[in-house]
PDB file of N, CA and C in Angstrom:
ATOM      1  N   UNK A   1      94.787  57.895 154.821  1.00  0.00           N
ATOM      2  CA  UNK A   1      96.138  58.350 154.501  1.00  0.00           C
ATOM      3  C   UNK A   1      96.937  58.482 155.789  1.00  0.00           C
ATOM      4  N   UNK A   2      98.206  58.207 155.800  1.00  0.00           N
ATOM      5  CA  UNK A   2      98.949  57.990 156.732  1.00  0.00           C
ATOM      6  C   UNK A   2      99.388  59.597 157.043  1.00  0.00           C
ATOM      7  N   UNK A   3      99.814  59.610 158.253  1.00  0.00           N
ATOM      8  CA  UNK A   3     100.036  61.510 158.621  1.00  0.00           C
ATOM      9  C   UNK A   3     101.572  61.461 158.480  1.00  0.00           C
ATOM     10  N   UNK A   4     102.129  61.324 157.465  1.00  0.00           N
ATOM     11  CA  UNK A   4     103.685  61.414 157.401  1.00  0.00           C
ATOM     12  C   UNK A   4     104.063  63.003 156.338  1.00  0.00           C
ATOM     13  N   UNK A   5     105.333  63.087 157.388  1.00  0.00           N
ATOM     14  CA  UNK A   5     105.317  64.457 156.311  1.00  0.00           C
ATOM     15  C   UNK A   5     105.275  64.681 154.691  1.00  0.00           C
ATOM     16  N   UNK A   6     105.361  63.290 154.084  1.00  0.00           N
ATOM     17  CA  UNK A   6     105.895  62.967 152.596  1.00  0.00           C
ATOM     18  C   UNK A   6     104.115  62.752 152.500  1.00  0.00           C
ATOM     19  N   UNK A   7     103.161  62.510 153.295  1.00  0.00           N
ATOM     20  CA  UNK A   7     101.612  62.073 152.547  1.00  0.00           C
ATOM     21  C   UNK A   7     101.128  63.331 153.342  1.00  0.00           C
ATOM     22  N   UNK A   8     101.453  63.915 154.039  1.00  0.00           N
ATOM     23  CA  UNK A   8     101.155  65.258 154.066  1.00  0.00           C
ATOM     24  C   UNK A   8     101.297  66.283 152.689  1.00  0.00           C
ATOM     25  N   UNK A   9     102.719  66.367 152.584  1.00  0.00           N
ATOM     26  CA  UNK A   9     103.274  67.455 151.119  1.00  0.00           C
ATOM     27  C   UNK A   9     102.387  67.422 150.406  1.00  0.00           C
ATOM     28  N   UNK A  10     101.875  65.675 150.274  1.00  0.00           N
ATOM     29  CA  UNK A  10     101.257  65.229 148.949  1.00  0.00           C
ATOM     30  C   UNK A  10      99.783  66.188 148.877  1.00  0.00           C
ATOM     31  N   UNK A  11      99.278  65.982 150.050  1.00  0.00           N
ATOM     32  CA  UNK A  11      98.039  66.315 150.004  1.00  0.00           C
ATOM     33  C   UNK A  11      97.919  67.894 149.947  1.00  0.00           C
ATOM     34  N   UNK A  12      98.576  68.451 150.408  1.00  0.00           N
ATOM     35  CA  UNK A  12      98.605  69.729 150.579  1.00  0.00           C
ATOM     36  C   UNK A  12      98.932  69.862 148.703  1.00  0.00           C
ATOM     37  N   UNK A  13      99.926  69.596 148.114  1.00  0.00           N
ATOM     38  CA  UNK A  13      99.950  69.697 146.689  1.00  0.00           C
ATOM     39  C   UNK A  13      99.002  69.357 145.943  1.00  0.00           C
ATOM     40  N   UNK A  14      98.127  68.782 146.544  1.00  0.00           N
ATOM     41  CA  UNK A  14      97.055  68.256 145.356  1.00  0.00           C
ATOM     42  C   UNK A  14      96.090  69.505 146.056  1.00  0.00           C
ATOM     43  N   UNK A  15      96.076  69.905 147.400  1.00  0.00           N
ATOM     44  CA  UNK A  15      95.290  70.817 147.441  1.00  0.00           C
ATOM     45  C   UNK A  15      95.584  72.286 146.766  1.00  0.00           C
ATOM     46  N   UNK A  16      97.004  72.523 146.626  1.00  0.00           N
ATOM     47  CA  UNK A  16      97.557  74.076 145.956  1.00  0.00           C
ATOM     48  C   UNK A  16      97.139  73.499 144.556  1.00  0.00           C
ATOM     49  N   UNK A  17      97.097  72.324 143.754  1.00  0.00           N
ATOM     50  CA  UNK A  17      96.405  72.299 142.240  1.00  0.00           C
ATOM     51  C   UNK A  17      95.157  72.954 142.282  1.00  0.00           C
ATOM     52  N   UNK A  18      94.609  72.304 143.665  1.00  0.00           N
ATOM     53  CA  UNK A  18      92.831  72.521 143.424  1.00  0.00           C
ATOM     54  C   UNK A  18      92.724  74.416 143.057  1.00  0.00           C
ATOM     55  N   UNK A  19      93.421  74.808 144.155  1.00  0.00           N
ATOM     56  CA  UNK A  19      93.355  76.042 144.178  1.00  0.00           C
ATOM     57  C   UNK A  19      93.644  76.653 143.065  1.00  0.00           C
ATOM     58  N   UNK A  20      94.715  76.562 142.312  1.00  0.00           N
ATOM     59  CA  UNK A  20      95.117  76.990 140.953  1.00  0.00           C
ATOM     60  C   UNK A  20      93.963  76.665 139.721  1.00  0.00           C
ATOM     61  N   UNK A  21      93.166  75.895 140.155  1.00  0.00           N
ATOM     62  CA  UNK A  21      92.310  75.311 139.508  1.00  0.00           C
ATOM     63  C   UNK A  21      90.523  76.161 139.743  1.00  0.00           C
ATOM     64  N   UNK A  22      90.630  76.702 140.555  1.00  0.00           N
ATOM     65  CA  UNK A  22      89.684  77.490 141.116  1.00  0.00           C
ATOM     66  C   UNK A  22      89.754  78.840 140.547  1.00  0.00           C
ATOM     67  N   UNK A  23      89.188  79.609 139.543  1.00  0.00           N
ATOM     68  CA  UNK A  23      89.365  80.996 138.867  1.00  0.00           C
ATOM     69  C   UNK A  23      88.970  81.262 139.618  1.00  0.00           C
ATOM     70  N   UNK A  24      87.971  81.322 140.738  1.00  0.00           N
ATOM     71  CA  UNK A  24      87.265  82.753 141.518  1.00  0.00           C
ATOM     72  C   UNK A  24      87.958  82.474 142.746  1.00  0.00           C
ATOM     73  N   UNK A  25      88.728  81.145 143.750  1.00  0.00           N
ATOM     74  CA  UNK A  25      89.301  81.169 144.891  1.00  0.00           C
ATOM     75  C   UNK A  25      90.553  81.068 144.835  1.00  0.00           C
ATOM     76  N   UNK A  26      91.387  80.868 143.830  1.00  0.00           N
ATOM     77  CA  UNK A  26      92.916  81.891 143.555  1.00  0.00           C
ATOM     78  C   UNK A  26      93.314  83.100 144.114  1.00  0.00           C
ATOM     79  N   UNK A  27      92.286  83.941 143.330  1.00  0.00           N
ATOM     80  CA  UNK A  27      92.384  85.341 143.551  1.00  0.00           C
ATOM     81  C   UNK A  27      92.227  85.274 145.275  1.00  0.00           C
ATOM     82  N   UNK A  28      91.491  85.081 145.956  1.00  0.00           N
ATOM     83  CA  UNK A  28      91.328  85.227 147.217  1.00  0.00           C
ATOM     84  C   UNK A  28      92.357  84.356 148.104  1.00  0.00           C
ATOM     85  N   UNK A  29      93.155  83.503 147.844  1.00  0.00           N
ATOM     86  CA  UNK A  29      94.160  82.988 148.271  1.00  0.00           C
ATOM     87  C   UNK A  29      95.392  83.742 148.118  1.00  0.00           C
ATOM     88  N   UNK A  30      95.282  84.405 146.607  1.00  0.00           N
ATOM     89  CA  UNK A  30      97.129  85.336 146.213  1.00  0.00           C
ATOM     90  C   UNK A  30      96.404  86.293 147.670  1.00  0.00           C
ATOM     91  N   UNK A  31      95.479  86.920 147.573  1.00  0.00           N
ATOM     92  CA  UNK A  31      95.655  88.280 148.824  1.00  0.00           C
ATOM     93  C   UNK A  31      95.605  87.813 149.606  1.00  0.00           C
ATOM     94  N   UNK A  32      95.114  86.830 150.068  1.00  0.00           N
ATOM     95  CA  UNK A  32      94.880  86.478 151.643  1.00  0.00           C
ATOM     96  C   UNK A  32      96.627  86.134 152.032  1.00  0.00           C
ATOM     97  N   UNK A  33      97.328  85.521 151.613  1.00  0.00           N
ATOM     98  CA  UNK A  33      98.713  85.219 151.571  1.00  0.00           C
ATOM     99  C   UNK A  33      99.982  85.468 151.063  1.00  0.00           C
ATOM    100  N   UNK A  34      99.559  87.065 149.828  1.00  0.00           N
ATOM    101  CA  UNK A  34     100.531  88.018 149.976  1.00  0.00           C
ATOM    102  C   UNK A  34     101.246  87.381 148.732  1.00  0.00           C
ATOM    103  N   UNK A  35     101.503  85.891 148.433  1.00  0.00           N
ATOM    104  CA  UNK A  35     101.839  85.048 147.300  1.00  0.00           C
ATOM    105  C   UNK A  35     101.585  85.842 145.437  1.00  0.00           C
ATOM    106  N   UNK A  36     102.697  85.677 145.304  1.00  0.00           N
ATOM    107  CA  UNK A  36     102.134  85.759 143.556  1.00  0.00           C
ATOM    108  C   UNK A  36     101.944  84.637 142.794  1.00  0.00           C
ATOM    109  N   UNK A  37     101.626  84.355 141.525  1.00  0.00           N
ATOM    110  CA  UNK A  37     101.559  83.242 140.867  1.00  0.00           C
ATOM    111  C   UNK A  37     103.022  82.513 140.821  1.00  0.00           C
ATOM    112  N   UNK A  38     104.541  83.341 140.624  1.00  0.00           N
ATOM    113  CA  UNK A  38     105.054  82.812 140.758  1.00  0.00           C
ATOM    114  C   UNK A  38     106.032  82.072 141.905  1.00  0.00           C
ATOM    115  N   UNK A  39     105.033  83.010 143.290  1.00  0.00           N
ATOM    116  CA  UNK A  39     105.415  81.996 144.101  1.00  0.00           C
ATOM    117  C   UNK A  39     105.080  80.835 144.571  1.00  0.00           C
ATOM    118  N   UNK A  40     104.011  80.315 143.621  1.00  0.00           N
ATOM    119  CA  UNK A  40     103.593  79.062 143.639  1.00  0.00           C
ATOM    120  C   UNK A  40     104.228  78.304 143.572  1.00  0.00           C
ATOM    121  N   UNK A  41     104.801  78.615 142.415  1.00  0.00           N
ATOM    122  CA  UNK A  41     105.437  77.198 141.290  1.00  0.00           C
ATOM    123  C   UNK A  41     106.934  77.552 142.356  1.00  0.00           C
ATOM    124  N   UNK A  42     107.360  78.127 142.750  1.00  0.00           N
ATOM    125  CA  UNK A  42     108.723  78.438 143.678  1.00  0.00           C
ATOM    126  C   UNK A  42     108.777  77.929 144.943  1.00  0.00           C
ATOM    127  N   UNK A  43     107.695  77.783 145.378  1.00  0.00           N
ATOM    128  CA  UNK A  43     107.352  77.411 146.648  1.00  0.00           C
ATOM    129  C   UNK A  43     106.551  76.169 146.923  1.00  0.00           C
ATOM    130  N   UNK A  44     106.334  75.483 146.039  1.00  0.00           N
ATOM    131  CA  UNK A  44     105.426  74.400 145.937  1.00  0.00           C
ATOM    132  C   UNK A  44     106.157  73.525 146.648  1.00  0.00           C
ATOM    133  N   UNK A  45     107.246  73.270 146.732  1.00  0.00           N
ATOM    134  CA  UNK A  45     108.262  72.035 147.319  1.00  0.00           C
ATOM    135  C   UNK A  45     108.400  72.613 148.829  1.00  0.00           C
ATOM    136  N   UNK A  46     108.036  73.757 149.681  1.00  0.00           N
ATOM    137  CA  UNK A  46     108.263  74.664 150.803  1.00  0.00           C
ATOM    138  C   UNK A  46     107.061  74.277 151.805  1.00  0.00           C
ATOM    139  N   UNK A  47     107.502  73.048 153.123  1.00  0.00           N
ATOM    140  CA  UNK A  47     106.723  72.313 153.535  1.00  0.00           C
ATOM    141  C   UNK A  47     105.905  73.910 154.551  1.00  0.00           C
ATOM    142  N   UNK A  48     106.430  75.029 154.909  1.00  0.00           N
ATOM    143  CA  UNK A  48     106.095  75.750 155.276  1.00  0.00           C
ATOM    144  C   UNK A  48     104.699  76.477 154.526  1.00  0.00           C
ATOM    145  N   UNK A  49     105.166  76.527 152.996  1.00  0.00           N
ATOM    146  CA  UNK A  49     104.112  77.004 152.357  1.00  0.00           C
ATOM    147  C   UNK A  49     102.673  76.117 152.137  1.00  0.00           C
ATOM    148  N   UNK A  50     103.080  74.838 151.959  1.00  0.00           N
ATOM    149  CA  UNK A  50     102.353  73.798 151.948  1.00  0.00           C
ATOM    150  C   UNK A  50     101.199  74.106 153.182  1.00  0.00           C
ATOM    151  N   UNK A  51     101.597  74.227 154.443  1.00  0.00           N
ATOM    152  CA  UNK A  51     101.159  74.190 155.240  1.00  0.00           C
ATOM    153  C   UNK A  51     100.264  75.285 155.235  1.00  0.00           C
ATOM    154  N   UNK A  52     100.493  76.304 154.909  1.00  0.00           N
ATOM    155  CA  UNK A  52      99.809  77.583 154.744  1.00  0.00           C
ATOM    156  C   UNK A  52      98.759  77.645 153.314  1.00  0.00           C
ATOM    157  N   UNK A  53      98.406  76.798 152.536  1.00  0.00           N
ATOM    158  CA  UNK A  53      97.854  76.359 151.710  1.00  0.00           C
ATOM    159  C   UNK A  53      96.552  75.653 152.330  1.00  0.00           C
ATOM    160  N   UNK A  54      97.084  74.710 153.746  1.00  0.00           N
ATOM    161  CA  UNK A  54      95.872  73.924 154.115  1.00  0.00           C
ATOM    162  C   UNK A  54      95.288  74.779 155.068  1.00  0.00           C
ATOM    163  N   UNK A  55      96.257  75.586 155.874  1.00  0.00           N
ATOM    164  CA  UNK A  55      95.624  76.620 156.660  1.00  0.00           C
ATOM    165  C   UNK A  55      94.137  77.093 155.907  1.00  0.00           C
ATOM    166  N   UNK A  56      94.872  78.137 154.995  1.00  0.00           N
ATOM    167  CA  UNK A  56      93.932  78.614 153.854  1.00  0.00           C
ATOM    168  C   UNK A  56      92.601  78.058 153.353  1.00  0.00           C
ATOM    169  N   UNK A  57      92.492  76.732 153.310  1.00  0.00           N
ATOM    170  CA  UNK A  57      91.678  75.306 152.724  1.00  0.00           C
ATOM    171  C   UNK A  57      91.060  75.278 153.471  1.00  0.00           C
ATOM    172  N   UNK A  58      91.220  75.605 155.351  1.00  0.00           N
ATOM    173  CA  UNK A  58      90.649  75.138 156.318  1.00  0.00           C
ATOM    174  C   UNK A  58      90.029  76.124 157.029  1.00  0.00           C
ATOM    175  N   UNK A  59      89.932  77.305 156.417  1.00  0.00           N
ATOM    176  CA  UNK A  59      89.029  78.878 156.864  1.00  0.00           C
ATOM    177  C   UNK A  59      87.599  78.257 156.579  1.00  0.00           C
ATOM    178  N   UNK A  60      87.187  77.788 155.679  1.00  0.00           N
ATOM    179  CA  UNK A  60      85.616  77.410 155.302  1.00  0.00           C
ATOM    180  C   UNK A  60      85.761  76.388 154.812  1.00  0.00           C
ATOM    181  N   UNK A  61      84.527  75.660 155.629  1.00  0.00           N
ATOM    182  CA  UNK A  61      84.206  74.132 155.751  1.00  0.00           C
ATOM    183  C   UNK A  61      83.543  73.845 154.012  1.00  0.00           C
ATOM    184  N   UNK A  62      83.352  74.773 153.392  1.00  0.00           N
ATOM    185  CA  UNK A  62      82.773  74.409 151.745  1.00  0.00           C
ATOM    186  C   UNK A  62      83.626  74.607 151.316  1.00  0.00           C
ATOM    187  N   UNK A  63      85.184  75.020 151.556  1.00  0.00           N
ATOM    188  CA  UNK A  63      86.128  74.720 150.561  1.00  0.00           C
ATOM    189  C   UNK A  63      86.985  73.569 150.940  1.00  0.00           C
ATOM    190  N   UNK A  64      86.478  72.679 152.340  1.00  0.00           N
ATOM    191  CA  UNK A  64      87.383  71.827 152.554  1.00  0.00           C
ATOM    192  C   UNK A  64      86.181  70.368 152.024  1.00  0.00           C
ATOM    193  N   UNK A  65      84.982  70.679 151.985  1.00  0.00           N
ATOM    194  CA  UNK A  65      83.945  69.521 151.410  1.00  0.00           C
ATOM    195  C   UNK A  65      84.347  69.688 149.600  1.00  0.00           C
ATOM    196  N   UNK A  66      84.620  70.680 149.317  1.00  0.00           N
ATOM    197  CA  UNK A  66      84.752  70.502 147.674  1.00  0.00           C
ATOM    198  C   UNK A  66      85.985  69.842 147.485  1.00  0.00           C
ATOM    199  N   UNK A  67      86.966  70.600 148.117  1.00  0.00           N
ATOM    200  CA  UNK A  67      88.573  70.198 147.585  1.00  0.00           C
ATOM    201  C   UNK A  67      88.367  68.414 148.058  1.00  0.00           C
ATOM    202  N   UNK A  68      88.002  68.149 149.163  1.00  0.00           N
ATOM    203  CA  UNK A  68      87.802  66.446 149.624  1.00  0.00           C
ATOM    204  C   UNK A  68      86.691  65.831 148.630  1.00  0.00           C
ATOM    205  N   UNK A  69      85.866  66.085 148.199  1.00  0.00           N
ATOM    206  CA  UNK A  69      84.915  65.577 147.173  1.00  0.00           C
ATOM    207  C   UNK A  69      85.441  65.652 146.012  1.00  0.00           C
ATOM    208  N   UNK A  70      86.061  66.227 145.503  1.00  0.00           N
ATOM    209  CA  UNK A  70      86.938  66.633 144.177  1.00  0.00           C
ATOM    210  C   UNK A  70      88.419  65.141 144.363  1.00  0.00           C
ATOM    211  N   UNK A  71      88.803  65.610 145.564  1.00  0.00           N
ATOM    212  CA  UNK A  71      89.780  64.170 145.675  1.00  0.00           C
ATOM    213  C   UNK A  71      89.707  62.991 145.752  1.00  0.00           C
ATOM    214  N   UNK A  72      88.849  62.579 146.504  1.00  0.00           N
ATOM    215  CA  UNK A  72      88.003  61.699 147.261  1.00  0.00           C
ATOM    216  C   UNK A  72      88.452  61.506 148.145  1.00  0.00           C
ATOM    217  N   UNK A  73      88.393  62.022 149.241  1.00  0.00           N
ATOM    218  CA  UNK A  73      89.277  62.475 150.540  1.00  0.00           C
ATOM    219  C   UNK A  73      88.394  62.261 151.743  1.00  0.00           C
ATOM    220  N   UNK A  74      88.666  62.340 152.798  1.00  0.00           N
ATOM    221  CA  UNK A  74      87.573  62.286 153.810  1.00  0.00           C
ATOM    222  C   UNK A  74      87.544  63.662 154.095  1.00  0.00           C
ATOM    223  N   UNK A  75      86.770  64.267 155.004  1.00  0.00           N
ATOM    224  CA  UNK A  75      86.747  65.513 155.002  1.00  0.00           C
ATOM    225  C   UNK A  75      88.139  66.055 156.421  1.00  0.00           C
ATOM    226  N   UNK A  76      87.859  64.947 157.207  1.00  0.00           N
ATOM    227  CA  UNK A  76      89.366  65.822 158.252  1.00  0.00           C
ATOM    228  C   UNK A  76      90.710  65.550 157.141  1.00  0.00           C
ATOM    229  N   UNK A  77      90.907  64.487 156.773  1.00  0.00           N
ATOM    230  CA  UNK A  77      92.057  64.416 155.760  1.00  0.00           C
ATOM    231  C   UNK A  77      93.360  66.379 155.700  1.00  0.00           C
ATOM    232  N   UNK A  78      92.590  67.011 155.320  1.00  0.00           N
ATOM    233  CA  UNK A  78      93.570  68.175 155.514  1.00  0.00           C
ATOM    234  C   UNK A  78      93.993  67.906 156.862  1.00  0.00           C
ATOM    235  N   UNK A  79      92.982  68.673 157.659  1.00  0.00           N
ATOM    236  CA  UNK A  79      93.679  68.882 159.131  1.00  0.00           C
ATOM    237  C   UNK A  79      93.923  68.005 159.609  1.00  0.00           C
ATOM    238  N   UNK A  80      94.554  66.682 159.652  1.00  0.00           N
ATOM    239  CA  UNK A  80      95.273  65.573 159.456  1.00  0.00           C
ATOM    240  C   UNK A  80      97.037  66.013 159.297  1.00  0.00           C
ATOM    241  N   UNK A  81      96.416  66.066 157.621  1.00  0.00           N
ATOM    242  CA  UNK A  81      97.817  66.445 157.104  1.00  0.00           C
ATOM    243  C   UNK A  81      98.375  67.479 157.457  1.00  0.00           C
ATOM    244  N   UNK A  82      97.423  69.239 157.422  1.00  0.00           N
ATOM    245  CA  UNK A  82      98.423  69.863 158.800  1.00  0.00           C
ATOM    246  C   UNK A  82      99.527  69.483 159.437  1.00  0.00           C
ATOM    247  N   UNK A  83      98.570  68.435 160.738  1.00  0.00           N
ATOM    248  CA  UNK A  83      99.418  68.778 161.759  1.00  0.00           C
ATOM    249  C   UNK A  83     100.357  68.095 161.406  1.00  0.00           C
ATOM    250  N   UNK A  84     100.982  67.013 160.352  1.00  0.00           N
ATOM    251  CA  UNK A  84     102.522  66.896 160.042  1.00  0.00           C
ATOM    252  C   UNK A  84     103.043  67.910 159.326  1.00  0.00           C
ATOM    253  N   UNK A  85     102.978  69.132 158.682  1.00  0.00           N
ATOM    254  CA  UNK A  85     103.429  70.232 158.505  1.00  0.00           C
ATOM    255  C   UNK A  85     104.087  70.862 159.367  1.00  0.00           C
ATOM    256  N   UNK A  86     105.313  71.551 159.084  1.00  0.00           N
ATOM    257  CA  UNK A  86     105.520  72.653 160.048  1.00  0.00           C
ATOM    258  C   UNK A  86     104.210  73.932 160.794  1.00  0.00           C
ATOM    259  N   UNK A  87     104.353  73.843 161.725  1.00  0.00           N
ATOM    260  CA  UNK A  87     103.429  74.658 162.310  1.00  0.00           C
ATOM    261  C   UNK A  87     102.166  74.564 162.721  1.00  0.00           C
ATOM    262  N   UNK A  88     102.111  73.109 162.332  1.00  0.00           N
ATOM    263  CA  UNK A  88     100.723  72.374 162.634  1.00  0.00           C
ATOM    264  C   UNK A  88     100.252  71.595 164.215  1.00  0.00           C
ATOM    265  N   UNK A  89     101.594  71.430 165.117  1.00  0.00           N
ATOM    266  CA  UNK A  89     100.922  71.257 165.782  1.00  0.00           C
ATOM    267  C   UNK A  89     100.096  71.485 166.778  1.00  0.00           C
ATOM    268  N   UNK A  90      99.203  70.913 167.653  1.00  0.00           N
ATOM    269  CA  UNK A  90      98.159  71.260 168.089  1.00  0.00           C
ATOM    270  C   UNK A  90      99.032  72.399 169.697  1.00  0.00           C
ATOM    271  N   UNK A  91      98.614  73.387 169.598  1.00  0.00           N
ATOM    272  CA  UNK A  91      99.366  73.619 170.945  1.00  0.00           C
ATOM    273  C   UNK A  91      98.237  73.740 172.178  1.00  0.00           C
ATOM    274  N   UNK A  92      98.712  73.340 173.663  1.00  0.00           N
ATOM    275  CA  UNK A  92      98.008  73.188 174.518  1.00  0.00           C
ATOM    276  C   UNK A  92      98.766  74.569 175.462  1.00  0.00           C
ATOM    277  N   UNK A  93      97.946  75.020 175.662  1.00  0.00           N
ATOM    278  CA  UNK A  93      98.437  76.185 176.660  1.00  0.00           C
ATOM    279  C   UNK A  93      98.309  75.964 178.134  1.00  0.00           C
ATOM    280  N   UNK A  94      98.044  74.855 178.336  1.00  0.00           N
ATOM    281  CA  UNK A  94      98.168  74.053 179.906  1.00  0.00           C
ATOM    282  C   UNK A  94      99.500  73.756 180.497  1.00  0.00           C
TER     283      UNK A  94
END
């Protein structure tokens, strides 16, 4: 997949389905990010939120092998798409 911000969104949206799709890692996503259900559906188009979705995806390496096995994704594929997100890129403190 190409790292453009439009195949970024994408992926990050198919990753906020997965999540919605997850009864037991929902719940731990609304607290971890303060989000309600309806700021999903409000925010789904919010390349900021998007981004904070893959953040989220990318805390544990078994939720980034399921959500990529579930897609058929490679496994960097998120942190890929990240860094065309706002806030994704890599910063060097040099």
């Amino acid at each position: 997949m190409q790292n453009t911000s439009l195949s970024a969104e994408t992926l990050a949206l198919q990753a906020l389905a997965w999540l919605v799709g997850n009864e037991e890692l929902l719940p731990v996503f609304l607290g971890a990010s303060g989000a309600s259900e309806s700021d999903l559906r409000a925010r789904a188009a919010d390349p900021e939120f998007l981004g904070s979705v893959l953040d989220f995806l990318m805390m544990d390496d078994s939720w980034v092998i399921s959500f990529c096995d579930a897609q058929g994704l490679a496994y960097e594929s998120p942190m890929q798409a990240r860094m065309s997100l706002p806030g994704g890129a890599q910063v060097n403190w040099t």
